[in-house]
C-alpha atoms as a PDB file:
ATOM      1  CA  UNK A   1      56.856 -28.740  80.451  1.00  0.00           C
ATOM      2  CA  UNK A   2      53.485 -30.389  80.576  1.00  0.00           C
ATOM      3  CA  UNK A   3      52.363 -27.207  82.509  1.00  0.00           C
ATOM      4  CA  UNK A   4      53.665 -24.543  79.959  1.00  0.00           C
ATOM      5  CA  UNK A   5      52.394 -26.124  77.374  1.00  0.00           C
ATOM      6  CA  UNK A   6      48.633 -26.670  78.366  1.00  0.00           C
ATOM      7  CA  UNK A   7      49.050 -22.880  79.115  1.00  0.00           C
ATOM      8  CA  UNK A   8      50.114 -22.386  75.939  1.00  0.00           C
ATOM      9  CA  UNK A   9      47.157 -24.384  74.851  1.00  0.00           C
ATOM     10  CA  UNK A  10      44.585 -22.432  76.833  1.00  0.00           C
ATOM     11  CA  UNK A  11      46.067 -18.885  76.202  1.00  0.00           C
ATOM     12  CA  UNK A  12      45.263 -20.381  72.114  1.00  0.00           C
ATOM     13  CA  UNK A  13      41.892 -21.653  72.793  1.00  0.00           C
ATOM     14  CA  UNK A  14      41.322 -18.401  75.045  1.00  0.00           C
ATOM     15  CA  UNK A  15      42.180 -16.153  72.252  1.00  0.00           C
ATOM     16  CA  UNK A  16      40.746 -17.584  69.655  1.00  0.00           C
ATOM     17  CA  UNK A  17      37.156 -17.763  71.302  1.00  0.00           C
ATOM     18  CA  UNK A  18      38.036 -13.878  71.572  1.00  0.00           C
ATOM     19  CA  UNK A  19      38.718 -13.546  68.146  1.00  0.00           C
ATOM     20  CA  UNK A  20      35.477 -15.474  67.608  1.00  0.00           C
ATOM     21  CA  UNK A  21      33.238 -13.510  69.477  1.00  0.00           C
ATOM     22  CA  UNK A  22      35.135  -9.788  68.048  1.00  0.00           C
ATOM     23  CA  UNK A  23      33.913 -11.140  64.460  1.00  0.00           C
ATOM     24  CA  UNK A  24      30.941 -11.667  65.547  1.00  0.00           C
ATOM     25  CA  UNK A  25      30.152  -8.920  67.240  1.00  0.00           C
ATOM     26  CA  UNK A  26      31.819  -6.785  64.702  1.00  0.00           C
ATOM     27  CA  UNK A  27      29.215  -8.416  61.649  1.00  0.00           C
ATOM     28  CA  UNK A  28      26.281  -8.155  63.905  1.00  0.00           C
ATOM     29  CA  UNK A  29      27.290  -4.840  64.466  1.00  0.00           C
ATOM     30  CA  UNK A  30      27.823  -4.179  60.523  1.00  0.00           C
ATOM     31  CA  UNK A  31      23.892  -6.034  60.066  1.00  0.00           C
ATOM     32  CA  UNK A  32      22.760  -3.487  62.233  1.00  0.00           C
ATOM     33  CA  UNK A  33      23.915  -0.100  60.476  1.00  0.00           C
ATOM     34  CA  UNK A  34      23.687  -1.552  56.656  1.00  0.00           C
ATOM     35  CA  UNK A  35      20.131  -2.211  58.008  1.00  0.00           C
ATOM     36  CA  UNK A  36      19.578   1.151  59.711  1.00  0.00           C
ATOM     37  CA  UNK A  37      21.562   2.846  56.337  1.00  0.00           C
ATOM     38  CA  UNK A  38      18.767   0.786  53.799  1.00  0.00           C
ATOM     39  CA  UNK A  39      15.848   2.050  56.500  1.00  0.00           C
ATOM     40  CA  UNK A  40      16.786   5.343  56.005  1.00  0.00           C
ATOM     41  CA  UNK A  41      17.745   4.991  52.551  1.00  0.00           C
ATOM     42  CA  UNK A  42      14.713   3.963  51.746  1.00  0.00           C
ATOM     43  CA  UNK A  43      12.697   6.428  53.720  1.00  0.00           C
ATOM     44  CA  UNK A  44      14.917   9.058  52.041  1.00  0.00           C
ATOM     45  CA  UNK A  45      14.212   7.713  48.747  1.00  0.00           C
ATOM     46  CA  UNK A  46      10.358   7.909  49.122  1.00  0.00           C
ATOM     47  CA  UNK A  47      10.384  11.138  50.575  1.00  0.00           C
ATOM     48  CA  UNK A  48      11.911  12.413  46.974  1.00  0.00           C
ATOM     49  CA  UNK A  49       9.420  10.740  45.277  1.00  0.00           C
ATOM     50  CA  UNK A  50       6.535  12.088  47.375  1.00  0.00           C
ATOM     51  CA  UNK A  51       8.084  15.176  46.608  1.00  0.00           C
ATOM     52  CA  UNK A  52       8.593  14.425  43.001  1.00  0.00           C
ATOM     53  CA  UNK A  53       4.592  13.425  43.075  1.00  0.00           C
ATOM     54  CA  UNK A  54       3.289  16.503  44.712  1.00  0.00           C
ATOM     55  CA  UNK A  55       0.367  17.657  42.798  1.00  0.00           C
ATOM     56  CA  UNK A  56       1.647  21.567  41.131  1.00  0.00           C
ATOM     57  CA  UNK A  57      -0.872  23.770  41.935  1.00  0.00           C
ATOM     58  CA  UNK A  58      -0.782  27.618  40.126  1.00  0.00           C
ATOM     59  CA  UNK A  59      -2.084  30.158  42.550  1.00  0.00           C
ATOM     60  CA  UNK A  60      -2.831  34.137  41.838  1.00  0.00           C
ATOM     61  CA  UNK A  61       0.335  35.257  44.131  1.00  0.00           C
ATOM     62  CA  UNK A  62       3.354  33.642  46.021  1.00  0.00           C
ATOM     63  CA  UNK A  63       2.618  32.052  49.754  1.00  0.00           C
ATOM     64  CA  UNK A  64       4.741  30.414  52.131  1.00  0.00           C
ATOM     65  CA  UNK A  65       3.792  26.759  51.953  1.00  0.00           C
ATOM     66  CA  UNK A  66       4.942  24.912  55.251  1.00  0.00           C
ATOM     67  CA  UNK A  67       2.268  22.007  54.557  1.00  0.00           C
ATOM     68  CA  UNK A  68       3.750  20.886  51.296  1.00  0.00           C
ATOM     69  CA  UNK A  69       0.653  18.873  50.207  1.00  0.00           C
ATOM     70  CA  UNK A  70       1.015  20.672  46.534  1.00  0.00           C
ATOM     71  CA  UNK A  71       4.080  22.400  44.846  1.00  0.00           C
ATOM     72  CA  UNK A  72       2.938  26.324  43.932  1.00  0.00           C
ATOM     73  CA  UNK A  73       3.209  27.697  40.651  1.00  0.00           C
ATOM     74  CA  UNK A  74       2.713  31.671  39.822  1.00  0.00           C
ATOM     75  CA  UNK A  75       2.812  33.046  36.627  1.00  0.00           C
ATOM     76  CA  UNK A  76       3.765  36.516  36.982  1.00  0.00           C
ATOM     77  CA  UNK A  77       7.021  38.391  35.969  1.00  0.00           C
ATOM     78  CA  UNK A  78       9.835  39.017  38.368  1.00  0.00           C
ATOM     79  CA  UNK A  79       8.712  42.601  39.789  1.00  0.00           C
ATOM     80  CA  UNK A  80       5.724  41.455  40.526  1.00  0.00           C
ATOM     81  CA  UNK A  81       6.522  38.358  42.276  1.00  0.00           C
ATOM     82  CA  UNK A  82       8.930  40.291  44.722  1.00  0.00           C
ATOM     83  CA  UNK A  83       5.750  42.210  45.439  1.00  0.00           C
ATOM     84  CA  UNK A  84       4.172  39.032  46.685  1.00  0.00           C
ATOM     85  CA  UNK A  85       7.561  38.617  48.517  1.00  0.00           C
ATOM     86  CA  UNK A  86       7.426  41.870  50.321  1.00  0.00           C
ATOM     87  CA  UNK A  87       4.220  40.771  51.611  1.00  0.00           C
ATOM     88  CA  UNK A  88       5.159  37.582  53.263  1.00  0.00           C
ATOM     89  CA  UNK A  89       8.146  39.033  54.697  1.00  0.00           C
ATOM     90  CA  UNK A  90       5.603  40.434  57.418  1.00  0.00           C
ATOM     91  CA  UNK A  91       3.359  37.853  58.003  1.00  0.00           C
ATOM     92  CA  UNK A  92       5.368  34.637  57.510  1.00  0.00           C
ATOM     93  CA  UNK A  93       6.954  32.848  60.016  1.00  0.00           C
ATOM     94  CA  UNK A  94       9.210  30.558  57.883  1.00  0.00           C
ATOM     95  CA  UNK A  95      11.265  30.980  54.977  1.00  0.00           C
ATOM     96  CA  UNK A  96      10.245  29.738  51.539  1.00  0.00           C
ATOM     97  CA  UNK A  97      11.938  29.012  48.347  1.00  0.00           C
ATOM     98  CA  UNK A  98      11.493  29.459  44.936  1.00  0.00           C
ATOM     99  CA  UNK A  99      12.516  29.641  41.362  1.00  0.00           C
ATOM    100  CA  UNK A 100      11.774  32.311  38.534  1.00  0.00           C
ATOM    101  CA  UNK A 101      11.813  31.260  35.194  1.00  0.00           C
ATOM    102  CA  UNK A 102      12.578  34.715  33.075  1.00  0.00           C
ATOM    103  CA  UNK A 103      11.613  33.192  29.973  1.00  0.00           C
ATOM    104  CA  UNK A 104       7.885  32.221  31.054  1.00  0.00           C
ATOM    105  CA  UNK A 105       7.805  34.542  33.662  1.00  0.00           C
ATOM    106  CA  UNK A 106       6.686  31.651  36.067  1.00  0.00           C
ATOM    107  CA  UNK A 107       7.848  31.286  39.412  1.00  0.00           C
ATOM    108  CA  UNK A 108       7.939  27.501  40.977  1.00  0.00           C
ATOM    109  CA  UNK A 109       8.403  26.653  44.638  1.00  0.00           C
ATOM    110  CA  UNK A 110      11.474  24.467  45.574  1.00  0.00           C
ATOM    111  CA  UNK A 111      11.166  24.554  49.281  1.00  0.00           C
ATOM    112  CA  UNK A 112      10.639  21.751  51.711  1.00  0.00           C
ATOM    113  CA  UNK A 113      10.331  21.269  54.881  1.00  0.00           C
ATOM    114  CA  UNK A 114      10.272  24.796  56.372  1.00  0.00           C
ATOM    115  CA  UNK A 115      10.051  25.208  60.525  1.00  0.00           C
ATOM    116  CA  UNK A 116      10.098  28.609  62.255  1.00  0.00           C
ATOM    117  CA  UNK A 117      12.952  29.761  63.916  1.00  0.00           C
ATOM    118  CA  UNK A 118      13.766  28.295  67.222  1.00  0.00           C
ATOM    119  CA  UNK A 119      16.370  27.868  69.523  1.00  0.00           C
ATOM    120  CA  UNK A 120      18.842  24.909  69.476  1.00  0.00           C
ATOM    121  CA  UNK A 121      22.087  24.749  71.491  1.00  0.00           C
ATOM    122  CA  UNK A 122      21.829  29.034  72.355  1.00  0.00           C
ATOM    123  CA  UNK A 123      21.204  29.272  68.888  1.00  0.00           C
ATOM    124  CA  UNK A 124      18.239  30.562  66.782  1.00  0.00           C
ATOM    125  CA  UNK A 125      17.744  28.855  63.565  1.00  0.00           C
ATOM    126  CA  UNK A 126      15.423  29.135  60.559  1.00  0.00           C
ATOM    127  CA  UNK A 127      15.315  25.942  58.732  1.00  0.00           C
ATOM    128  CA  UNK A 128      13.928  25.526  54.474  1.00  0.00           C
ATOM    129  CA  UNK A 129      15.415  22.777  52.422  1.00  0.00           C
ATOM    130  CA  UNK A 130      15.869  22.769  48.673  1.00  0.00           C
ATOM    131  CA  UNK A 131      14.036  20.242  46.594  1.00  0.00           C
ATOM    132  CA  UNK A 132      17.351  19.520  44.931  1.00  0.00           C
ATOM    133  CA  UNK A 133      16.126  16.565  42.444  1.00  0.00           C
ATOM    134  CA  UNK A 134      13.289  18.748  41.248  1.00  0.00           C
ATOM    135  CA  UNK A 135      15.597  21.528  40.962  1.00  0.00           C
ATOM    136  CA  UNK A 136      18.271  20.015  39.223  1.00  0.00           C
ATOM    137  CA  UNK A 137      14.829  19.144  36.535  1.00  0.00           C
ATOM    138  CA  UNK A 138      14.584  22.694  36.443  1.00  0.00           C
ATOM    139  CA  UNK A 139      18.356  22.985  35.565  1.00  0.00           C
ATOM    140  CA  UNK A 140      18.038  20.867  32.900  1.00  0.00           C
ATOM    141  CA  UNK A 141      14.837  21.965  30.997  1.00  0.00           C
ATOM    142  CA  UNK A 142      16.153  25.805  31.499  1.00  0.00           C
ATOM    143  CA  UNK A 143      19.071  27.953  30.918  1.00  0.00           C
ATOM    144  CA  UNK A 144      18.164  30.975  32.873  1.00  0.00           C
ATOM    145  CA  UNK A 145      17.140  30.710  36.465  1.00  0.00           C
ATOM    146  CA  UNK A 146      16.668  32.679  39.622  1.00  0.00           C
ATOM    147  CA  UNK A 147      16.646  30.989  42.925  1.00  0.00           C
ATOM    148  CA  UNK A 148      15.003  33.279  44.998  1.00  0.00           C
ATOM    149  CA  UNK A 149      14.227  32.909  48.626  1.00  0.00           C
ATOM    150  CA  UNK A 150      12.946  34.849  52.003  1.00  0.00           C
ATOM    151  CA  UNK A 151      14.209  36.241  55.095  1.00  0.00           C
ATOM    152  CA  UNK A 152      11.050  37.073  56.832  1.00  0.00           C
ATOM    153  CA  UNK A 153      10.845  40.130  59.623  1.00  0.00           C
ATOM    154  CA  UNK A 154       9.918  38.318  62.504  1.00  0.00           C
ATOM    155  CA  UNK A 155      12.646  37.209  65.155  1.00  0.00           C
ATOM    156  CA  UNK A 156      12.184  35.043  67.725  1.00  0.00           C
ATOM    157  CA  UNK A 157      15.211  35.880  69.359  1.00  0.00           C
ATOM    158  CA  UNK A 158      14.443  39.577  69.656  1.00  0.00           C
ATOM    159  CA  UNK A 159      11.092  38.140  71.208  1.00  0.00           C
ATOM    160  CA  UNK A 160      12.609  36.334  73.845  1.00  0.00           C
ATOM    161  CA  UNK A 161      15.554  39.307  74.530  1.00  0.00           C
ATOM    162  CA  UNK A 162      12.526  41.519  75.233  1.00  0.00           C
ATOM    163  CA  UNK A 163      10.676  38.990  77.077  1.00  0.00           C
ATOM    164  CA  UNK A 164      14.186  38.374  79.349  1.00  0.00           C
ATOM    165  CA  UNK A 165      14.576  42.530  79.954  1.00  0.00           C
ATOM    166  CA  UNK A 166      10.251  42.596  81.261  1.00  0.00           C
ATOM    167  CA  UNK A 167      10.816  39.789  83.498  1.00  0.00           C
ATOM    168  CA  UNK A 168      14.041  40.904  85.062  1.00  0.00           C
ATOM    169  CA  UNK A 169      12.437  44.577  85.162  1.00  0.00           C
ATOM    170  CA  UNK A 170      14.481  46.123  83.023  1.00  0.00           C
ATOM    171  CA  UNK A 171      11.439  46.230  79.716  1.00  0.00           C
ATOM    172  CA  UNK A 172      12.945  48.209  76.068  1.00  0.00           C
ATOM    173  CA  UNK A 173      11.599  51.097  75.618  1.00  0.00           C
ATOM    174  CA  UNK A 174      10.361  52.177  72.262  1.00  0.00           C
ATOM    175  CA  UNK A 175      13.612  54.221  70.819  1.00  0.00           C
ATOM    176  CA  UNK A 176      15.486  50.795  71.957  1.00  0.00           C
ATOM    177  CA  UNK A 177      13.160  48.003  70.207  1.00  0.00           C
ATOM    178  CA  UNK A 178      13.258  50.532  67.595  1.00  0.00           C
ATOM    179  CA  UNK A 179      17.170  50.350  67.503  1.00  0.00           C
ATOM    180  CA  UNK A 180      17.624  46.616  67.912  1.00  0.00           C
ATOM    181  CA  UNK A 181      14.885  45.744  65.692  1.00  0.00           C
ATOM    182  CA  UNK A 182      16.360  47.817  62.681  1.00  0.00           C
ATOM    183  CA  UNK A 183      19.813  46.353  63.427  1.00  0.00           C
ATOM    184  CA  UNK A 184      18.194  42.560  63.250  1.00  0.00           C
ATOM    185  CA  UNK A 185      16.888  43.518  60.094  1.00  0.00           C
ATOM    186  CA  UNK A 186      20.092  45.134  59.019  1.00  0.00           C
ATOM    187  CA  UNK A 187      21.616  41.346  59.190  1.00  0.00           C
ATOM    188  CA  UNK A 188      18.974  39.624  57.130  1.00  0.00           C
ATOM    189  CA  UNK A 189      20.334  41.086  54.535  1.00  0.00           C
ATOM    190  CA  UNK A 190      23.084  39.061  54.092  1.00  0.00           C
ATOM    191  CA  UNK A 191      22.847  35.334  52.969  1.00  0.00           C
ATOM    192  CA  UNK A 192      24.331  33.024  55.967  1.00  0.00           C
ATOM    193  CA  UNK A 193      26.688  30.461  55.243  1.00  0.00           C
ATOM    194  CA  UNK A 194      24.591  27.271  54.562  1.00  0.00           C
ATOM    195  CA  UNK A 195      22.790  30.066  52.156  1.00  0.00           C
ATOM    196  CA  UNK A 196      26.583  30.576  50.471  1.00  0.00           C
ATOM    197  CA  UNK A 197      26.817  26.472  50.077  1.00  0.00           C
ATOM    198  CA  UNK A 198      23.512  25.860  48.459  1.00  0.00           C
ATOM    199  CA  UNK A 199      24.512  28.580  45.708  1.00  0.00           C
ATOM    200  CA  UNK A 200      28.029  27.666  45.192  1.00  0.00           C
ATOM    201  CA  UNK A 201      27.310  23.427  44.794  1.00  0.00           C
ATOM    202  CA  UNK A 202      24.178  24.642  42.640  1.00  0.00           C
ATOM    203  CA  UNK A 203      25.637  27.189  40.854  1.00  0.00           C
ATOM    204  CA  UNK A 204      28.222  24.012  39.671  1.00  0.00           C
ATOM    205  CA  UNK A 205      25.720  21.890  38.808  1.00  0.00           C
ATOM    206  CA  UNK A 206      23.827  24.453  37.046  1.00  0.00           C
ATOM    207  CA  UNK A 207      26.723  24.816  34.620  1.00  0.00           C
ATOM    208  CA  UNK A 208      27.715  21.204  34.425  1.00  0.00           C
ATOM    209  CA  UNK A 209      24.485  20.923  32.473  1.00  0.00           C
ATOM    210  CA  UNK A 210      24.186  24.360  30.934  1.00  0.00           C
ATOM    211  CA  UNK A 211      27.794  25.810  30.295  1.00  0.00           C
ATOM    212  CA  UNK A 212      26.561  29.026  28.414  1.00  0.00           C
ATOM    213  CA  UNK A 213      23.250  29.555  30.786  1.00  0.00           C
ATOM    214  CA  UNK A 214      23.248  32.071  33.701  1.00  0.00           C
ATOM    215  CA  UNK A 215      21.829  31.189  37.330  1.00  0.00           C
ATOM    216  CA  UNK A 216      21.582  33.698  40.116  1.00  0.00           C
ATOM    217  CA  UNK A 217      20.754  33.553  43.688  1.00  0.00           C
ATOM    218  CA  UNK A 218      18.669  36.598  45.355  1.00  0.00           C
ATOM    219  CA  UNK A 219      17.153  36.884  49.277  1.00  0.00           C
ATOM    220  CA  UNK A 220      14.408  38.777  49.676  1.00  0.00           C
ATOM    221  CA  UNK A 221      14.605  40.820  53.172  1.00  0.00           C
ATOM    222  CA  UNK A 222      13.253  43.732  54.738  1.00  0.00           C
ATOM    223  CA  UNK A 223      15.522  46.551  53.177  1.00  0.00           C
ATOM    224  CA  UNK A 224      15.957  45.421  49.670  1.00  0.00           C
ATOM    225  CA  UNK A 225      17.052  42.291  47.544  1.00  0.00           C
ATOM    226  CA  UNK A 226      20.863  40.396  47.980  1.00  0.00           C
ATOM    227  CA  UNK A 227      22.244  38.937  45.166  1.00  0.00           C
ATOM    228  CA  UNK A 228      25.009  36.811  45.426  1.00  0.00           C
ATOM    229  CA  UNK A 229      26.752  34.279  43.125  1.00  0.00           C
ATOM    230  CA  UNK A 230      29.479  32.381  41.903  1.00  0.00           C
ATOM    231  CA  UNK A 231      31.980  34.357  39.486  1.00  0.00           C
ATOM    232  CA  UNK A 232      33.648  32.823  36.408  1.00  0.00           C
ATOM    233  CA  UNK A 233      37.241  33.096  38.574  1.00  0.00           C
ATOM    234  CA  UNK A 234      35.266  31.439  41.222  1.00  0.00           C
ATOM    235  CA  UNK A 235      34.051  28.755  39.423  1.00  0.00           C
ATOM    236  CA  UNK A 236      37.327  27.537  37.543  1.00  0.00           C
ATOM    237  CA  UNK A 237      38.736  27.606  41.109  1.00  0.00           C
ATOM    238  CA  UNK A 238      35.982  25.079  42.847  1.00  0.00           C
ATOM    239  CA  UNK A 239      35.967  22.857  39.920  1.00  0.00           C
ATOM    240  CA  UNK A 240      38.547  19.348  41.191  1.00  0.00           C
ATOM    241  CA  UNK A 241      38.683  15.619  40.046  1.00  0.00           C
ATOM    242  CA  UNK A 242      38.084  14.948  43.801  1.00  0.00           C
ATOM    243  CA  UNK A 243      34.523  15.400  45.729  1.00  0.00           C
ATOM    244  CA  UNK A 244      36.431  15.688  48.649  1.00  0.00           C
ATOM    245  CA  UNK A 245      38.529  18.769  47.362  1.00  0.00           C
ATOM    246  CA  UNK A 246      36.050  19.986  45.997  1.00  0.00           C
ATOM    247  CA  UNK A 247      33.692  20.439  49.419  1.00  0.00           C
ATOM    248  CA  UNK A 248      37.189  21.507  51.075  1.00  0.00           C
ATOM    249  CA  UNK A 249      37.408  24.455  49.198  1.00  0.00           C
ATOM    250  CA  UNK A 250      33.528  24.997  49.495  1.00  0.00           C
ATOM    251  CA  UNK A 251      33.901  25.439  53.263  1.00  0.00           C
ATOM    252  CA  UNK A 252      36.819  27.721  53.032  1.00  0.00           C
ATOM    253  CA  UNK A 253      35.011  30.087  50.829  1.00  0.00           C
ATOM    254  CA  UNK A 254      32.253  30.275  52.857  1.00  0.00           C
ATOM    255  CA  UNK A 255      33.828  30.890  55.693  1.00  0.00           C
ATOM    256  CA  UNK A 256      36.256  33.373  53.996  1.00  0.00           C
ATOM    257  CA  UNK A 257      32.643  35.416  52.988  1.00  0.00           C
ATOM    258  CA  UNK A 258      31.133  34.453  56.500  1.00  0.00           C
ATOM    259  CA  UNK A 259      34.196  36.097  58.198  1.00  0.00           C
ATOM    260  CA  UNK A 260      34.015  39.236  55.774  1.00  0.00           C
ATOM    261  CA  UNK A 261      30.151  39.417  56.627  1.00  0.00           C
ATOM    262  CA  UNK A 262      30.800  39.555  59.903  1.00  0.00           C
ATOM    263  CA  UNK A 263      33.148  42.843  60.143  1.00  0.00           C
ATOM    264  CA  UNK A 264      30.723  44.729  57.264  1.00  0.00           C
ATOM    265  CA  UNK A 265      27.636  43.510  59.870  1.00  0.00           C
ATOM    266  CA  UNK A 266      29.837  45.278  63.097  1.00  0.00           C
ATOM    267  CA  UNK A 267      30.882  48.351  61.021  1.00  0.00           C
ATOM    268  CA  UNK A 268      26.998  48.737  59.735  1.00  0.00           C
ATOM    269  CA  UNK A 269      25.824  48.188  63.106  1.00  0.00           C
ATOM    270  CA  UNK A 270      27.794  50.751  64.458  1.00  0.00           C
ATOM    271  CA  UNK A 271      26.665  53.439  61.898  1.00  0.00           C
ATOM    272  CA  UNK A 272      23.438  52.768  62.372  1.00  0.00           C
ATOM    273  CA  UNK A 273      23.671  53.345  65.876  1.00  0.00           C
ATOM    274  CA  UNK A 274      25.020  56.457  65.453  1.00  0.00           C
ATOM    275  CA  UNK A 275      22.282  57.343  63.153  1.00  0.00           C
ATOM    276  CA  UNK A 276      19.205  56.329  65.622  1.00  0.00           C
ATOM    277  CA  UNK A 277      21.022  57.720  68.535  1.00  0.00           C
ATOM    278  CA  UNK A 278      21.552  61.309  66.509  1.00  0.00           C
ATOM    279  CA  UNK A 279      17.807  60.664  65.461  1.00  0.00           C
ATOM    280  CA  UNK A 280      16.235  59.925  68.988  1.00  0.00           C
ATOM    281  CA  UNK A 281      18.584  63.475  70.795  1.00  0.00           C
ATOM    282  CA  UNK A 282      17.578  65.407  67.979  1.00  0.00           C
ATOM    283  CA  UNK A 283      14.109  67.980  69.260  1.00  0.00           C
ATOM    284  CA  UNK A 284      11.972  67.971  66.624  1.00  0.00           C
ATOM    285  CA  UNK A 285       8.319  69.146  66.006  1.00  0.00           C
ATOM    286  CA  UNK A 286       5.597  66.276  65.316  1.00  0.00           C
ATOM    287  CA  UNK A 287       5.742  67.681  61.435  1.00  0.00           C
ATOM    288  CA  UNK A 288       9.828  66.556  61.718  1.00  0.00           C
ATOM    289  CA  UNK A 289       9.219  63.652  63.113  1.00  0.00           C
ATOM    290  CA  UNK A 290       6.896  62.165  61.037  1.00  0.00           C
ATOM    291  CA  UNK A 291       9.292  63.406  57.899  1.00  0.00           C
ATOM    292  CA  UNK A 292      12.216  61.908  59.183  1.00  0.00           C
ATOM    293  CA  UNK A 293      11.815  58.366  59.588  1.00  0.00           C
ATOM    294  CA  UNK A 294      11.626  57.814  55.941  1.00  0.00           C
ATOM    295  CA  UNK A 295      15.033  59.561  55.729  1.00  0.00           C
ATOM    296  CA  UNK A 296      16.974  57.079  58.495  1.00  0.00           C
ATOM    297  CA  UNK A 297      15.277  54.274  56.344  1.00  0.00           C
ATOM    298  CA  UNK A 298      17.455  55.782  53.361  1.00  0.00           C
ATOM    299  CA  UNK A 299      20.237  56.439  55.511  1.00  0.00           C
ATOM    300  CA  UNK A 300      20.335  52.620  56.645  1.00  0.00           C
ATOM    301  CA  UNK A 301      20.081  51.597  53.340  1.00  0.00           C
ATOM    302  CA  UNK A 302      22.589  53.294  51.579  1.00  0.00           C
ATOM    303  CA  UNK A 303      24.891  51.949  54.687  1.00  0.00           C
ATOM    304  CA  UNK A 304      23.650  48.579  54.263  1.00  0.00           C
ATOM    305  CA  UNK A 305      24.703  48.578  50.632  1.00  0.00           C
ATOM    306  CA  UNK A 306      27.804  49.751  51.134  1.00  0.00           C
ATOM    307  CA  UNK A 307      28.535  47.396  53.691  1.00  0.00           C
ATOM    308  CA  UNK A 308      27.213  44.596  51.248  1.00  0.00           C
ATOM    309  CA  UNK A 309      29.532  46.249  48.798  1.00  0.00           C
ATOM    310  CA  UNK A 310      33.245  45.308  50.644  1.00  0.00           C
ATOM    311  CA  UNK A 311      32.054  41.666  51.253  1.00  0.00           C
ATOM    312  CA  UNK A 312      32.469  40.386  47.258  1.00  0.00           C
ATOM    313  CA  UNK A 313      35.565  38.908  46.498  1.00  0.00           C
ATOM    314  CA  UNK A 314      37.526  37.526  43.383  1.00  0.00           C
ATOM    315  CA  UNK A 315      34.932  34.095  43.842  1.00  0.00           C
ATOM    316  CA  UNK A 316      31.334  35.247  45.440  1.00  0.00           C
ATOM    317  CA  UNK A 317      29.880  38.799  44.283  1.00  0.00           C
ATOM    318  CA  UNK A 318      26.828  40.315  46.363  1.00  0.00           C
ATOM    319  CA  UNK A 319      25.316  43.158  45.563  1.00  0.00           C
ATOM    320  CA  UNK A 320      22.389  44.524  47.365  1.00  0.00           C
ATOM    321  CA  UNK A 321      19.738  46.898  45.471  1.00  0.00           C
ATOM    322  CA  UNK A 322      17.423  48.710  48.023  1.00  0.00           C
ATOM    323  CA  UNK A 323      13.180  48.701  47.164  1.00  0.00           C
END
């Protein structure tokens, strides 16, 4: 009896020093990430103020500005400043962001911490991050906006596929860089699905603090501009007392569009195959040839927009308008 009960008495003392040492470890443990959390909250924090400090800077025309040392401002009305766009669709490696005022035909840069595309987990990925607390100022002090950024030309991953055919001796020709380059650029077009979440959660903050304004968002690519936004019918049906609902039916929309991008992309593709294939069996003098490329451009965009076209739905509208 003795026995079982200074086993009893150990199994106690046993556990409890377990228990001990579990509460410890589990409040060290809870030190550590509330620490980590206020490091990084803290870091976060004064990266929005450095933002929020950067000197504005106006400049003749619109530039990609990966340093972010000053924010850029351009005075200049909308036609012109996708003029500037055009430009640095060619010779920009990143994307860029910005917003055009209508009423003082200003345009101010939003974007942060741009990096050219590269490859991450056998994926290539462009990467430009909204300056949301300046933007939300911009919200607030205006009731028309256009948030306007690039998809620029160059592809790293049509690099590389190149690069992979010359090594294993098997190089593109011209007629099929031609072909895979205009169906890259064909995709650009559309606005990818982190593009779709930025414009719906901005669109509803936009109208949380300017019910009868009107925000857009427009992608400047290669073939034309993409506009896409929010409709009335879509906005009523993200609005919920929860956050949590509220993201839910974020992420099914987007990947309800994403999804419906994805077959007009295939069905475009395929056209335009057709097309450059017809083009490149086609004999033709030098005088045809050199007429005819400027027809296939109009051919690919009339299929791009009506491709763009079947993609709206009762929630998102895109519409794509060709230079």
């Amino acid at each position: 009896m003795d026995i079982t009960k200074i086993k009893d008495k150990m199994f106690v003392t046993n556990l409890s020093g377990m228990v001990s040492r579990l509460l410890k470890n589990f409040f060290i443990f809870s030190w550590i990430c509330l620490s980590f959390f206020c490091h990084f909250y803290r870091v976060a924090n004064a990266l929005e103020m450095d933002e929020q400090n950067r000197e504005r800077v106006v400049l003749e025309g619109l530039i990609a500005n990966a340093e972010n040392k000053y924010r850029s401002i351009v005075y200049k009305n909308e036609k012109r400043g996708v003029a500037d766009m055009r430009k640095l669709l060619k010779s920009s490696r990143v994307e860029e962001c910005w917003v055009y005022l209508p009423e003082e035909e200003k345009w101010v840069e939003i974007g942060r911490g741009e990096t050219p595309e590269k490859k991450v987990d056998n994926r290539y990925i462009t990467k430009v991050s909204l300056d949301v607390q300046f933007l939300e100022e911009l919200m607030t002090e205006n009731s028309s906006l256009v948030v306007y950024h690039i998809h620029p030309t160059y592809t790293l991953l049509l690099e590389e596929n190149m690069n992979e055919r010359r090594e294993d001796g098997h190089a593109m020709n011209a007629n099929e860089r031609e072909k895979e380059r205009a169906l890259f650029l064909m995709r650009r077009v559309f606005p990818s699905e982190q593009d779709l979440g930025n414009m719906i959660e901005n669109t509803m903050e936009f109208y949380g603090k300017n019910p009868y304004g009107n925000v857009s968002f427009k992608i400047s690519s290669h073939y034309g501009i993409t506009e896409y936004r929010l409709t009335e019918k879509g906005r009523a049906h993200v609005v919920s007392n929860s956050y949590f609902e509220c993201m839910k039916k974020i992420i099914v929309m987007c990947r309800t569009i994403k999804h419906d991008m994805a077959v007009a992309e295939e069905i475009c593709e395929q056209k335009i195959r057709k097309t450059i294939n017809l083009f490149q069996r086609t004999k033709m003098n030098s005088k045809q040839k050199r007429r005819n490329p400027s027809r296939i451009k109009k051919d690919f965009k009339s299929q791009i927009e009506n491709a763009v076209n079947t993609v709206s739905n009762d929630y998102v509208k895109i519409t794509y308008v060709p230079y």
